[in-house]
C-alpha atoms as a PDB file:
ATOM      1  CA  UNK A   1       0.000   0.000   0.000  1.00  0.00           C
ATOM      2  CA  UNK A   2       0.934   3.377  -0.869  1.00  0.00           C
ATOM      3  CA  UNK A   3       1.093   5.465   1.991  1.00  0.00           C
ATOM      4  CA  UNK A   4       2.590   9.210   2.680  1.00  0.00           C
ATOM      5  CA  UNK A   5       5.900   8.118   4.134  1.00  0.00           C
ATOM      6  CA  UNK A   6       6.683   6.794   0.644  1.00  0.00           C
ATOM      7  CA  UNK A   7       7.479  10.075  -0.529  1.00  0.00           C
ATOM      8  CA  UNK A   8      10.559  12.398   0.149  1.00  0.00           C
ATOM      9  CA  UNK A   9      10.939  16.039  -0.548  1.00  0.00           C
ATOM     10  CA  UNK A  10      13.474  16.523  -4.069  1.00  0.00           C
ATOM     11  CA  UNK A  11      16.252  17.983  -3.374  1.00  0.00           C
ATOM     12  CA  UNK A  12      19.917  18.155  -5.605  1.00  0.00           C
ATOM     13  CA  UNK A  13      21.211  15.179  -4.082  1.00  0.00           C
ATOM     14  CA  UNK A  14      18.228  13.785  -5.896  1.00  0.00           C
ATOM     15  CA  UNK A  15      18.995  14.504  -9.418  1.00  0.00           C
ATOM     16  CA  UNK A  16      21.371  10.905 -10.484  1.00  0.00           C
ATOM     17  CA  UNK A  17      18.453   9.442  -9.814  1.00  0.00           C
ATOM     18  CA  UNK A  18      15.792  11.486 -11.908  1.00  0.00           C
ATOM     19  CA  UNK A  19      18.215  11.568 -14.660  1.00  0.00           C
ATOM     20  CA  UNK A  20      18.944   7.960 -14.871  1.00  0.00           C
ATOM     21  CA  UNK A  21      15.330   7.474 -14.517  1.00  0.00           C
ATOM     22  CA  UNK A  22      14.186   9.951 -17.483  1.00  0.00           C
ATOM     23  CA  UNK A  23      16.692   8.620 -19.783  1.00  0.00           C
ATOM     24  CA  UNK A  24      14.785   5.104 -19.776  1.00  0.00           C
ATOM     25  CA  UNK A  25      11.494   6.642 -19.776  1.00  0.00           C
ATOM     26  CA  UNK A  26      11.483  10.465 -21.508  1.00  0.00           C
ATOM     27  CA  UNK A  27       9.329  13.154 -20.042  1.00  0.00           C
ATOM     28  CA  UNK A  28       7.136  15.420 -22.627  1.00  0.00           C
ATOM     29  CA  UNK A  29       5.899  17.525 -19.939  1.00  0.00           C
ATOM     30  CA  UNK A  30       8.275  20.435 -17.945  1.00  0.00           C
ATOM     31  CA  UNK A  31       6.403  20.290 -14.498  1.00  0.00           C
ATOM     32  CA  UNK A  32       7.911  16.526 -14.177  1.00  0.00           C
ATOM     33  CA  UNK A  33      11.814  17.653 -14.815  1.00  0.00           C
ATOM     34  CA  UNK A  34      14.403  18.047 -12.019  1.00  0.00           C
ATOM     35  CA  UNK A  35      15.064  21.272 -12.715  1.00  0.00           C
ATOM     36  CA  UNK A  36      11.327  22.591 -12.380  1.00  0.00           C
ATOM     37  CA  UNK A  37      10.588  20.379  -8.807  1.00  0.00           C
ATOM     38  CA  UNK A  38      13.832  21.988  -7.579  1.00  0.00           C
ATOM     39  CA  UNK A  39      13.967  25.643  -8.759  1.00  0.00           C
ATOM     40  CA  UNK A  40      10.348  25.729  -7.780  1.00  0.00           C
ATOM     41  CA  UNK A  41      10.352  23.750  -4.629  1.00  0.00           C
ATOM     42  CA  UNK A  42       9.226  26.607  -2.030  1.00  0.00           C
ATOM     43  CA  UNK A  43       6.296  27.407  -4.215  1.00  0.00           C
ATOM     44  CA  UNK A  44       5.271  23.793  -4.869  1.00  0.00           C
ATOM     45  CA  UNK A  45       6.299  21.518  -2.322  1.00  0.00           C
ATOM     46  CA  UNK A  46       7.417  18.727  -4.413  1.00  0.00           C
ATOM     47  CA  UNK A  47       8.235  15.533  -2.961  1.00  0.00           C
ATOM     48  CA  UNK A  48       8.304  11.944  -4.718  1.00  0.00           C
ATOM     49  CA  UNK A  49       8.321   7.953  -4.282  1.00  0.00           C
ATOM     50  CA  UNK A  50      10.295   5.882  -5.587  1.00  0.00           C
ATOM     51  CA  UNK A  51       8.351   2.472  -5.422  1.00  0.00           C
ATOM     52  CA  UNK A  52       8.740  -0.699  -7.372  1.00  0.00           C
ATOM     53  CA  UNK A  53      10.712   1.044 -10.256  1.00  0.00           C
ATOM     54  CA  UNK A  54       8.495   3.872 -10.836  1.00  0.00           C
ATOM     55  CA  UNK A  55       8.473   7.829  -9.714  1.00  0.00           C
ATOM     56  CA  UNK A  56       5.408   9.169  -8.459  1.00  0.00           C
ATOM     57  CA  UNK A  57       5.359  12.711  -8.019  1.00  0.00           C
ATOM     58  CA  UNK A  58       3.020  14.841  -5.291  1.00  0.00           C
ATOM     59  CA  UNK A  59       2.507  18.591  -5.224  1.00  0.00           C
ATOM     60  CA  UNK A  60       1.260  20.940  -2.580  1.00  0.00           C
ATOM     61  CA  UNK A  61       0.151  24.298  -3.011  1.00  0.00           C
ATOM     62  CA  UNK A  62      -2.002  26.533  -0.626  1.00  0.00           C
ATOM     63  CA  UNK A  63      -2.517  23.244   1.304  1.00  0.00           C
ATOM     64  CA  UNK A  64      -4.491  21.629  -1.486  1.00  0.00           C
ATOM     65  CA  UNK A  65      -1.922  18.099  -2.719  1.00  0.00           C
ATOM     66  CA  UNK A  66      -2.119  16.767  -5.923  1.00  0.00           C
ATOM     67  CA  UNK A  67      -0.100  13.294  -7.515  1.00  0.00           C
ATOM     68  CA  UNK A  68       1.224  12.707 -11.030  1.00  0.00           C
ATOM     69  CA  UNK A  69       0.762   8.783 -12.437  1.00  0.00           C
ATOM     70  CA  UNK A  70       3.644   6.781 -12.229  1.00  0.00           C
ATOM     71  CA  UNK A  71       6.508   7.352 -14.212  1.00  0.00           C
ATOM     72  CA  UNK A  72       7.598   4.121 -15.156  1.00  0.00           C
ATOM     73  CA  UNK A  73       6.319   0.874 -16.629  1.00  0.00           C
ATOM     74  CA  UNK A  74       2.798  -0.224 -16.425  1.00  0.00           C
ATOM     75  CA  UNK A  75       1.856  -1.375 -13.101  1.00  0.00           C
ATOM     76  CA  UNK A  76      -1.804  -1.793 -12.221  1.00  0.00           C
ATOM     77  CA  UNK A  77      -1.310  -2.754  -8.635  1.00  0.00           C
ATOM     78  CA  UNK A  78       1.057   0.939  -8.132  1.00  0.00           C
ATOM     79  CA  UNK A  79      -1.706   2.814 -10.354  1.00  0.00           C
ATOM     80  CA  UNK A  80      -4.830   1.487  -7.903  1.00  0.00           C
ATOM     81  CA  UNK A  81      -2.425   2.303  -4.846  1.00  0.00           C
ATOM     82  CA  UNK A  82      -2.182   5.636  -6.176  1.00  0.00           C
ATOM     83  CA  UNK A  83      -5.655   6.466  -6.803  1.00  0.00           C
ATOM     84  CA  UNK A  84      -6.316   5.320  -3.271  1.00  0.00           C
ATOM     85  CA  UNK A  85      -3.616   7.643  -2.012  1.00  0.00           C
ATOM     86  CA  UNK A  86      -5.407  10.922  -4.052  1.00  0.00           C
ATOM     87  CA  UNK A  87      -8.849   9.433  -2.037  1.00  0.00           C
ATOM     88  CA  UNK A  88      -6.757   9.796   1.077  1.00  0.00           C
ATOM     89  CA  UNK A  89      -4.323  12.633   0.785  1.00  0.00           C
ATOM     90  CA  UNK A  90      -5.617  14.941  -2.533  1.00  0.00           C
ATOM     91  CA  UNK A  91      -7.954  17.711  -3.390  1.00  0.00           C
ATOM     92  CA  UNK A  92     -10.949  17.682  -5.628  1.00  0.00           C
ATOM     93  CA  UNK A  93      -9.278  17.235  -8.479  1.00  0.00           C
ATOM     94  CA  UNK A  94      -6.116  14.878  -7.086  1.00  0.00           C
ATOM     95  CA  UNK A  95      -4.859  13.530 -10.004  1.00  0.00           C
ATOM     96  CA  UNK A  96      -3.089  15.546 -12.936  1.00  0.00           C
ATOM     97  CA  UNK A  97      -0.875  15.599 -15.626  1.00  0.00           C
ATOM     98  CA  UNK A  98      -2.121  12.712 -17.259  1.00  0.00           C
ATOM     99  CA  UNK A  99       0.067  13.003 -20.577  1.00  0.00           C
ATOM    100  CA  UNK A 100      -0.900  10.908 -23.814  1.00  0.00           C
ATOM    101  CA  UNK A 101       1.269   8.018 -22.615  1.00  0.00           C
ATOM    102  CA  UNK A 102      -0.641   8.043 -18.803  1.00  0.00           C
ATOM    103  CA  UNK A 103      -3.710   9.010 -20.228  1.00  0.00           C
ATOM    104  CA  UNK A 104      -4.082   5.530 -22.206  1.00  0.00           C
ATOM    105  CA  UNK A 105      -2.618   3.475 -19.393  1.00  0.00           C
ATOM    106  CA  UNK A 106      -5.621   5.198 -17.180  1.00  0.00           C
ATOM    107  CA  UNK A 107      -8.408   4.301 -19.667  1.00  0.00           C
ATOM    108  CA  UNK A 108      -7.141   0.738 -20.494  1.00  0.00           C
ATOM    109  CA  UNK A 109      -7.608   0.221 -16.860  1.00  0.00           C
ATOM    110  CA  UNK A 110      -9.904   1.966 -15.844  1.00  0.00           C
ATOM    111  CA  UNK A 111     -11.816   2.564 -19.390  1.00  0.00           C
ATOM    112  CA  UNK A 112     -15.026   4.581 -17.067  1.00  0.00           C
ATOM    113  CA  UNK A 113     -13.441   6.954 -15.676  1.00  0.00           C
ATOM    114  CA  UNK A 114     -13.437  10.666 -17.357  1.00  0.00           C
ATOM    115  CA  UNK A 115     -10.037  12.236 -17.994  1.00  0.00           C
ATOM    116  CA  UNK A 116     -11.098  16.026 -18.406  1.00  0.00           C
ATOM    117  CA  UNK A 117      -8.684  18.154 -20.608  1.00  0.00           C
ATOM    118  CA  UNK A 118      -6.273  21.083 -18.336  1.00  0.00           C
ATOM    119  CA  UNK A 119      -6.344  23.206 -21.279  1.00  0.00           C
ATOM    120  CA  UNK A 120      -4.366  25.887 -18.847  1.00  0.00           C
ATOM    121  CA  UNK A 121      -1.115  23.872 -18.491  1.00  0.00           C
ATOM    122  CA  UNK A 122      -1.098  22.490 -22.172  1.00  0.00           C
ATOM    123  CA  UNK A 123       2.324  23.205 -23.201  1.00  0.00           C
ATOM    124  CA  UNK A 124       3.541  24.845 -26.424  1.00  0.00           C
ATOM    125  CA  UNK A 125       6.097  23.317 -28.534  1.00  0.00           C
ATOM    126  CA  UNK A 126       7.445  24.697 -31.818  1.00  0.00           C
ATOM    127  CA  UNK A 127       9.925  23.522 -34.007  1.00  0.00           C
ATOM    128  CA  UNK A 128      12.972  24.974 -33.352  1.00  0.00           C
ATOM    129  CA  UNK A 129      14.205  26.079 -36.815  1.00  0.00           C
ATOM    130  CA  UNK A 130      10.946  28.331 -36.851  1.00  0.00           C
ATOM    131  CA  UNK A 131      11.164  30.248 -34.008  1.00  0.00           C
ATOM    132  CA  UNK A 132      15.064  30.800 -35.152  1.00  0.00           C
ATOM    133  CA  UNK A 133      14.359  31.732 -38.525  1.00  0.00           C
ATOM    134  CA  UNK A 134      10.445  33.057 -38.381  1.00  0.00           C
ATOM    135  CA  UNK A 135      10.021  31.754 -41.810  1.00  0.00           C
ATOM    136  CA  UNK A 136       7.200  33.361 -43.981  1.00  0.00           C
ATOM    137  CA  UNK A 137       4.280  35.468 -43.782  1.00  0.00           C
ATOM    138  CA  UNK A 138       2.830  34.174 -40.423  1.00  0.00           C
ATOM    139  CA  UNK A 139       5.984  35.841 -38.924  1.00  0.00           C
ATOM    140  CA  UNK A 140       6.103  39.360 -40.855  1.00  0.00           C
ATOM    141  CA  UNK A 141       5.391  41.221 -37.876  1.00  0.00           C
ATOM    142  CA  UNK A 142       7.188  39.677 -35.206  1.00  0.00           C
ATOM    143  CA  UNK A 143      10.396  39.790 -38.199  1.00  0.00           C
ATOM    144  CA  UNK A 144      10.116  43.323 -38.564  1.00  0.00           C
ATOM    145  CA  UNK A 145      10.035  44.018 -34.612  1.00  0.00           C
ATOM    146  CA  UNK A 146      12.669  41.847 -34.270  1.00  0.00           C
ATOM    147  CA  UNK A 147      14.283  44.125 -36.729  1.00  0.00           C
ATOM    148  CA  UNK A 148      13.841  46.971 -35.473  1.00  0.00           C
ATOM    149  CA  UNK A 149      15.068  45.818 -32.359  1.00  0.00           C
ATOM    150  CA  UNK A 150      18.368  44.507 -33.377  1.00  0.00           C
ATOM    151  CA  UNK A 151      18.624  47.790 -35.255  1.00  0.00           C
ATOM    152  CA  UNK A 152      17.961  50.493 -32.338  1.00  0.00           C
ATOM    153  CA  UNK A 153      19.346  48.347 -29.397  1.00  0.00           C
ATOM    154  CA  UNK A 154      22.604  46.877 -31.262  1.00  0.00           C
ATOM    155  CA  UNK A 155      22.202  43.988 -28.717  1.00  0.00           C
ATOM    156  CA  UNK A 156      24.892  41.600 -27.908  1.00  0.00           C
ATOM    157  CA  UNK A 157      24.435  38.171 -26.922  1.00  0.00           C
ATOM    158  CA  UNK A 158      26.597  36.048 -24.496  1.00  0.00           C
ATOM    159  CA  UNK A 159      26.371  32.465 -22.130  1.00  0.00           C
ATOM    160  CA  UNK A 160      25.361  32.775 -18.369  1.00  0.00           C
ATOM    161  CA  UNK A 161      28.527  31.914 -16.446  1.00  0.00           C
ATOM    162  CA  UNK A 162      30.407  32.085 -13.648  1.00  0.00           C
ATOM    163  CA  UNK A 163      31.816  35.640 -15.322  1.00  0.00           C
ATOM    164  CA  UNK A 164      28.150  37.873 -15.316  1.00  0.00           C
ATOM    165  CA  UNK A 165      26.348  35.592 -13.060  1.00  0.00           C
ATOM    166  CA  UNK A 166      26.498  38.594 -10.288  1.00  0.00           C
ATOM    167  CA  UNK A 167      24.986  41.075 -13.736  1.00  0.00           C
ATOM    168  CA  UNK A 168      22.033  38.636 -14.206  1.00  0.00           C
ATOM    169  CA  UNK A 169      21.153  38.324 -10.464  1.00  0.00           C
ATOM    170  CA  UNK A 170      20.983  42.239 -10.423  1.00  0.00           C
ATOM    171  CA  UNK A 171      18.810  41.700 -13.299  1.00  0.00           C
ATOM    172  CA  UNK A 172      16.767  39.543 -11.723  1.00  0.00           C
ATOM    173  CA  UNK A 173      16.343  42.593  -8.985  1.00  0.00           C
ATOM    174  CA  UNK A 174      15.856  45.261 -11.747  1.00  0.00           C
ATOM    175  CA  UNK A 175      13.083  42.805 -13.483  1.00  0.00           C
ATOM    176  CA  UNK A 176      11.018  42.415  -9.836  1.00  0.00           C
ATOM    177  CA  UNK A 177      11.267  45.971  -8.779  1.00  0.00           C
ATOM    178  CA  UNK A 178       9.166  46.608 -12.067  1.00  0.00           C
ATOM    179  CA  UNK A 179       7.272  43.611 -11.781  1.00  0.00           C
ATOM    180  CA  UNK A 180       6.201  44.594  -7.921  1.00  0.00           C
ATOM    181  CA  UNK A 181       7.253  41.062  -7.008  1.00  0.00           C
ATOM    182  CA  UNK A 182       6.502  42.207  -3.529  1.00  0.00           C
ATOM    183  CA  UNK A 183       3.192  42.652  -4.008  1.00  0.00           C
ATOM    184  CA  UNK A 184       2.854  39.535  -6.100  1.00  0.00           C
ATOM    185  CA  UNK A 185       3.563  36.660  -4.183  1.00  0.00           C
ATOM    186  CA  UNK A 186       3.554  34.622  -6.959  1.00  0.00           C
ATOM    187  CA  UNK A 187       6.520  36.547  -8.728  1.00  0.00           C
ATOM    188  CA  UNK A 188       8.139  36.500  -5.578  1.00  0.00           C
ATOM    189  CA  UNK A 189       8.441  32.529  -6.044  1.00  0.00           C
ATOM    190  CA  UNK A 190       9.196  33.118  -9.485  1.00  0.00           C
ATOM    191  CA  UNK A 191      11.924  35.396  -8.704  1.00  0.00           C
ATOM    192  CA  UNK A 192      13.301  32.728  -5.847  1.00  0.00           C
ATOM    193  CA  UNK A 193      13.295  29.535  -8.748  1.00  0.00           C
ATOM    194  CA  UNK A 194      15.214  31.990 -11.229  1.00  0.00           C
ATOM    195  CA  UNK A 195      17.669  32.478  -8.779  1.00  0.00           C
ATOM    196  CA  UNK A 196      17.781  29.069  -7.753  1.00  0.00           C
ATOM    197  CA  UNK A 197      18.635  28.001 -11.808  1.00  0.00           C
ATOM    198  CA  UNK A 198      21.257  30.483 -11.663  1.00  0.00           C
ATOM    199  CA  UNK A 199      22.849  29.503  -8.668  1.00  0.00           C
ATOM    200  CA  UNK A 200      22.779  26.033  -9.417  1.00  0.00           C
ATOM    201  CA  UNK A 201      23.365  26.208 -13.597  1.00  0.00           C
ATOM    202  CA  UNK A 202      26.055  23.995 -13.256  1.00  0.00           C
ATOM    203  CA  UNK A 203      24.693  21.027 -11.066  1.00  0.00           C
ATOM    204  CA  UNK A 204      21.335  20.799 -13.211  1.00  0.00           C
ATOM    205  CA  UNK A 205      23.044  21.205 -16.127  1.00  0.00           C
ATOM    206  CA  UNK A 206      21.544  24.881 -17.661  1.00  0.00           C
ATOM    207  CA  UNK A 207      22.268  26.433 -20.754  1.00  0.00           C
ATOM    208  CA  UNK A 208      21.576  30.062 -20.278  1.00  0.00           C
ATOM    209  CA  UNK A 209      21.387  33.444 -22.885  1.00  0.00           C
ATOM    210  CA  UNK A 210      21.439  36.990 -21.862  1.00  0.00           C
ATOM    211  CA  UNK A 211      21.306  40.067 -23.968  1.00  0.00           C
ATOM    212  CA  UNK A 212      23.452  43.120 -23.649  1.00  0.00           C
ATOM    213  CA  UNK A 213      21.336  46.274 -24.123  1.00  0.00           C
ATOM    214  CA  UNK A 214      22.177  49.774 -23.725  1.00  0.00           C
ATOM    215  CA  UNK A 215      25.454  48.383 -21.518  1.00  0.00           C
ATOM    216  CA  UNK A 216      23.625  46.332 -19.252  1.00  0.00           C
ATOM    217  CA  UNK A 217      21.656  43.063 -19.372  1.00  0.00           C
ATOM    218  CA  UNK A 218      18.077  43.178 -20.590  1.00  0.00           C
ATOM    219  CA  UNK A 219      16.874  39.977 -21.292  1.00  0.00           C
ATOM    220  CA  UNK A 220      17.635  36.133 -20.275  1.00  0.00           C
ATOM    221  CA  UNK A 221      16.710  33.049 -20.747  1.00  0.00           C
ATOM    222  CA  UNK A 222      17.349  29.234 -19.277  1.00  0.00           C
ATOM    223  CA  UNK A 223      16.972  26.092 -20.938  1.00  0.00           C
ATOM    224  CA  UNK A 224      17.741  22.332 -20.989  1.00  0.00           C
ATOM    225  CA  UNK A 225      17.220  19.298 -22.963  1.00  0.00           C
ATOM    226  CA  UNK A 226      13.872  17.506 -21.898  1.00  0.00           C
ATOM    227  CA  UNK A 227      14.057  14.697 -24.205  1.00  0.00           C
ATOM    228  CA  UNK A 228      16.378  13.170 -27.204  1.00  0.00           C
ATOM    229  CA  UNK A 229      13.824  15.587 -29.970  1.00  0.00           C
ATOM    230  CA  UNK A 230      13.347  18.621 -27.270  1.00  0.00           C
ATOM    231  CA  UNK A 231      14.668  21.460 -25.618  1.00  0.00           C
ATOM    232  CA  UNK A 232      12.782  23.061 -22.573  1.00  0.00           C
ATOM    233  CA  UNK A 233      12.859  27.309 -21.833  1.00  0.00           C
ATOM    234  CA  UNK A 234      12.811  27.098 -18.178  1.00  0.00           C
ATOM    235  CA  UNK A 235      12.790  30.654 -17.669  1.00  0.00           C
ATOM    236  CA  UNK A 236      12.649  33.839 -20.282  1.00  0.00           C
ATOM    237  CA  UNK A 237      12.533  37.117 -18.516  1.00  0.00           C
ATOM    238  CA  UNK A 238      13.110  40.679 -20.225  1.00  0.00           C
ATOM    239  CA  UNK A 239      13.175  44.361 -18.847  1.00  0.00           C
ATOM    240  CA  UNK A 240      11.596  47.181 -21.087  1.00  0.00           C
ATOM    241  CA  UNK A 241      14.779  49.187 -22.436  1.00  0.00           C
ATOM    242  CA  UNK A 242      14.232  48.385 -25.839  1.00  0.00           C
ATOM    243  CA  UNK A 243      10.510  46.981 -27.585  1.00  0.00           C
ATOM    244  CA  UNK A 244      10.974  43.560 -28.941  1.00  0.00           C
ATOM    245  CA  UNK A 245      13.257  42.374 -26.356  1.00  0.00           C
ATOM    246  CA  UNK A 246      11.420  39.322 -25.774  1.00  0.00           C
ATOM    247  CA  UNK A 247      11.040  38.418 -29.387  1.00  0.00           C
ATOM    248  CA  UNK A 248      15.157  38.501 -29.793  1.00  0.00           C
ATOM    249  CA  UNK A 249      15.827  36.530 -26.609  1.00  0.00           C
ATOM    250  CA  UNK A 250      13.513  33.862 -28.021  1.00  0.00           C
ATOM    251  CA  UNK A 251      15.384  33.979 -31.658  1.00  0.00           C
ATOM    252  CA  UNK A 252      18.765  33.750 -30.010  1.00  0.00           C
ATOM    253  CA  UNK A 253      17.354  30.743 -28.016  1.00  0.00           C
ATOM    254  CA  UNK A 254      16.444  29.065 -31.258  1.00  0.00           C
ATOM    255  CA  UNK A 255      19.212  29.830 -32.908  1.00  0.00           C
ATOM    256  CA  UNK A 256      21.618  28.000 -30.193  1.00  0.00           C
ATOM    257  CA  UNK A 257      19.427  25.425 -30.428  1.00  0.00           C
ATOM    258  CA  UNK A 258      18.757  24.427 -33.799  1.00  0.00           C
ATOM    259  CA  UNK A 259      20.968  22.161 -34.810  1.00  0.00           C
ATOM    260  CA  UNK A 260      20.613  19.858 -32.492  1.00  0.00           C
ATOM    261  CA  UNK A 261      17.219  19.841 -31.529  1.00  0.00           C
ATOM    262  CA  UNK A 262      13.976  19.250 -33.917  1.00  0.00           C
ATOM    263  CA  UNK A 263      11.162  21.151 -31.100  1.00  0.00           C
ATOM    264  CA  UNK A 264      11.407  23.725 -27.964  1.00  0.00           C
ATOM    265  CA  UNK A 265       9.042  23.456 -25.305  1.00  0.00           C
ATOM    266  CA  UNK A 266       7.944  26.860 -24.263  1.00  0.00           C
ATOM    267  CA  UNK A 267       5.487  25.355 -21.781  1.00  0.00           C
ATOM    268  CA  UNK A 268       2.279  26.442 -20.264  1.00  0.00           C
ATOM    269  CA  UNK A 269       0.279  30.003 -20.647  1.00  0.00           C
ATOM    270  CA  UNK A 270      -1.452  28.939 -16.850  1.00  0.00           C
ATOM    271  CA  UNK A 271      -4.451  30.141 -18.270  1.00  0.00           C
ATOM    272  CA  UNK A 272      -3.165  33.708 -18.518  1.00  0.00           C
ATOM    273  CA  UNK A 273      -5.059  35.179 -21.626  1.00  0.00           C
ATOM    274  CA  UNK A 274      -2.123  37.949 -22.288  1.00  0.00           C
ATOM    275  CA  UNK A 275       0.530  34.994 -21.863  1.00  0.00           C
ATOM    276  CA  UNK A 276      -2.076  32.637 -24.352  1.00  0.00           C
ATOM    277  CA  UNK A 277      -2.197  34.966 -27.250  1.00  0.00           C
ATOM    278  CA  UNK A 278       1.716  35.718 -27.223  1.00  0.00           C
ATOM    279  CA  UNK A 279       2.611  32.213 -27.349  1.00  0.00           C
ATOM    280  CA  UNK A 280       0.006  31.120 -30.134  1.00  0.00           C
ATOM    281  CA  UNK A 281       1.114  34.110 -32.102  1.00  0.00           C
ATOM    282  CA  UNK A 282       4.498  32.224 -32.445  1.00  0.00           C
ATOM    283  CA  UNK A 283       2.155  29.238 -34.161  1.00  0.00           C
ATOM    284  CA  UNK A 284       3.234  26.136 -32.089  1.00  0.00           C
ATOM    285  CA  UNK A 285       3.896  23.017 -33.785  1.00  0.00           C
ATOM    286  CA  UNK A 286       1.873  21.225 -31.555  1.00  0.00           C
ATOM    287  CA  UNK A 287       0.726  21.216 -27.701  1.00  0.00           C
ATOM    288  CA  UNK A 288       1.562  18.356 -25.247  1.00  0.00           C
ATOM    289  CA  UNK A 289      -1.750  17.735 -24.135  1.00  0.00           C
ATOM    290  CA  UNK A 290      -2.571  17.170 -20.485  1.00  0.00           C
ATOM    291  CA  UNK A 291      -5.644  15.887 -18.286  1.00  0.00           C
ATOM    292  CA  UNK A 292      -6.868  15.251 -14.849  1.00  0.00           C
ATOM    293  CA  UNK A 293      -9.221  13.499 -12.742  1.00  0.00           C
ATOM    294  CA  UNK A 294     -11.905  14.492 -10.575  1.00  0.00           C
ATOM    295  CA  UNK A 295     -12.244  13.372  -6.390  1.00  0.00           C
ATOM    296  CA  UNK A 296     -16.139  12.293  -7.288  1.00  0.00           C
ATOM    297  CA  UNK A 297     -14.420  10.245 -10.453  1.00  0.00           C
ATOM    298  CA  UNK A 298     -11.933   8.431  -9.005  1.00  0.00           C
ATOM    299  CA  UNK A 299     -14.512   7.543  -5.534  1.00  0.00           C
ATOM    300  CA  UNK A 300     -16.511   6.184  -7.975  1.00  0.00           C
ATOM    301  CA  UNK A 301     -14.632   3.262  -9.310  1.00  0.00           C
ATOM    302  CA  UNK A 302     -14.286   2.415  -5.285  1.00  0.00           C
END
């Protein structure tokens, strides 16, 4: 039986583990990876199991807990532990982040129970070459901003490292003083994972951009591989020196990126309509589709 003493807060030490784990069975969504559970841990409260060769991940936010499906092979005795645990432990909706792969494993087993679309953490995920190149007339305008940008703001580009790591943390204070992350407790947290990535690029294995403007840095961005076809943007924060600073930090993402991977994972708008119509201006390839169950669903299979 699957109890709450299965599970263990994530925390760095962690991370031979996840990545041995993910390389046998790839991840498609960002809220699974290392770097999110750890970056965003004092937000989140992430904490996991490691039972019978699987991962099962747990959430809790504002006192209301929430579980992922397994992450592993198919195990219908671990899957009915779970669902018994979400009964026990979860919210009203306790299950979530049923990708494709979990959502068919669900309704093979369980072939009653609704799976209800979470159209607000649907990721994005374009192909790479596009959002380098912004190929044809569904990109005019965001070309000619970009443009205009790179023509006003003669920006230069350069890795986060150990060198301007001190720059992009004052950044990162610049960015919330005009954000009011005070008053925003969510972009406090935000602020806190950013930091946390920068601190720890080089244990969880970051790639990370910034852009020189007007002598200082105005934009960043961090990123990782999720899986063997996909790169991940963690994190893609820009101050407003210069209009269509956000549109060249994502380029110079792309470009860096290209060659070696097919799609970027820009993840979720969480339901933000501002944050929606930015990212579907950019014409995604495709969305990794997610769903979740309901507490009144999963009772009644009991």
């Amino acid at each position: 039986m699957l109890t709450p003493a299965d599970f263990s807060p994530v925390t760095l030490e962690d991370r031979p583990l996840f990545v041995s784990h993910y390389r046998r069975f790839p991840q498609v969504h960002s809220d699974n990876t290392f770097t999110n559970m750890v970056c965003w841990e004092r937000y989140a409260h992430y904490r996991f199991a490691h039972v019978r060769d699987s991962i099962i991940i747990s959430s809790t936010i504002d006192g209301r807990t929430k579980f992922r499906p397994p992450i592993g092979r198919h195990d219908p005795e671990l899957l009915e532990d779970l669902i018994a645990l979400c009964l026990q432990e979860g919210d009203d909706a306790p299950l979530v982040l049923l990708d494709a792969e979990a959502r068919a494993r669900i309704a093979q087993q369980y072939p009653d129970l609704p799976l209800y679309p979470d159209r607000n953490y649907f990721e994005y995920v374009y192909r790479a070459e596009d959002l380098a190149k912004l190929p044809g007339r569904q990109y005019l305008n965001i070309r000619r901003q970009l443009n205009r940008f790179r023509k006003n703001c003669n920006p230069m580009v350069e890795e986060i490292g150990d060198d301007n790591q001190d720059q992009v943390e004052e950044f990162l204070r610049e960015w919330c003083e005009w954000k009011n992350c005070d008053g925003e407790p969510f972009l406090a947290y935000e602020k806190e994972a950013v930091l946390c990535a920068i601190s720890h690029l080089q244990e969880l294995e970051l790639s990370g951009l910034l852009l020189r403007v007007l002598g200082r840095v105005g934009a960043i961005s961090l990123f990782e591989p999720l899986n063997d076809t996909t790169t991940v943007v963690h994190f893609e924060k820009g101050l407003p020196d210069c209009e269509g600073i956000y549109k060249a930090i994502n380029a110079e993402t792309a470009e860096r990126v290209k060659d070696r991977f097919e799609y970027i994972n820009r993840e979720s708008d969480m339901g933000v309509s501002g944050l929606r119509e930015a990212k579907l201006r950019y014409h995604p390839h495709h969305m990794v589709e997610v769903f979740y169950a309901t507490r009144d669903d999963l009772e009644a299979l009991i």
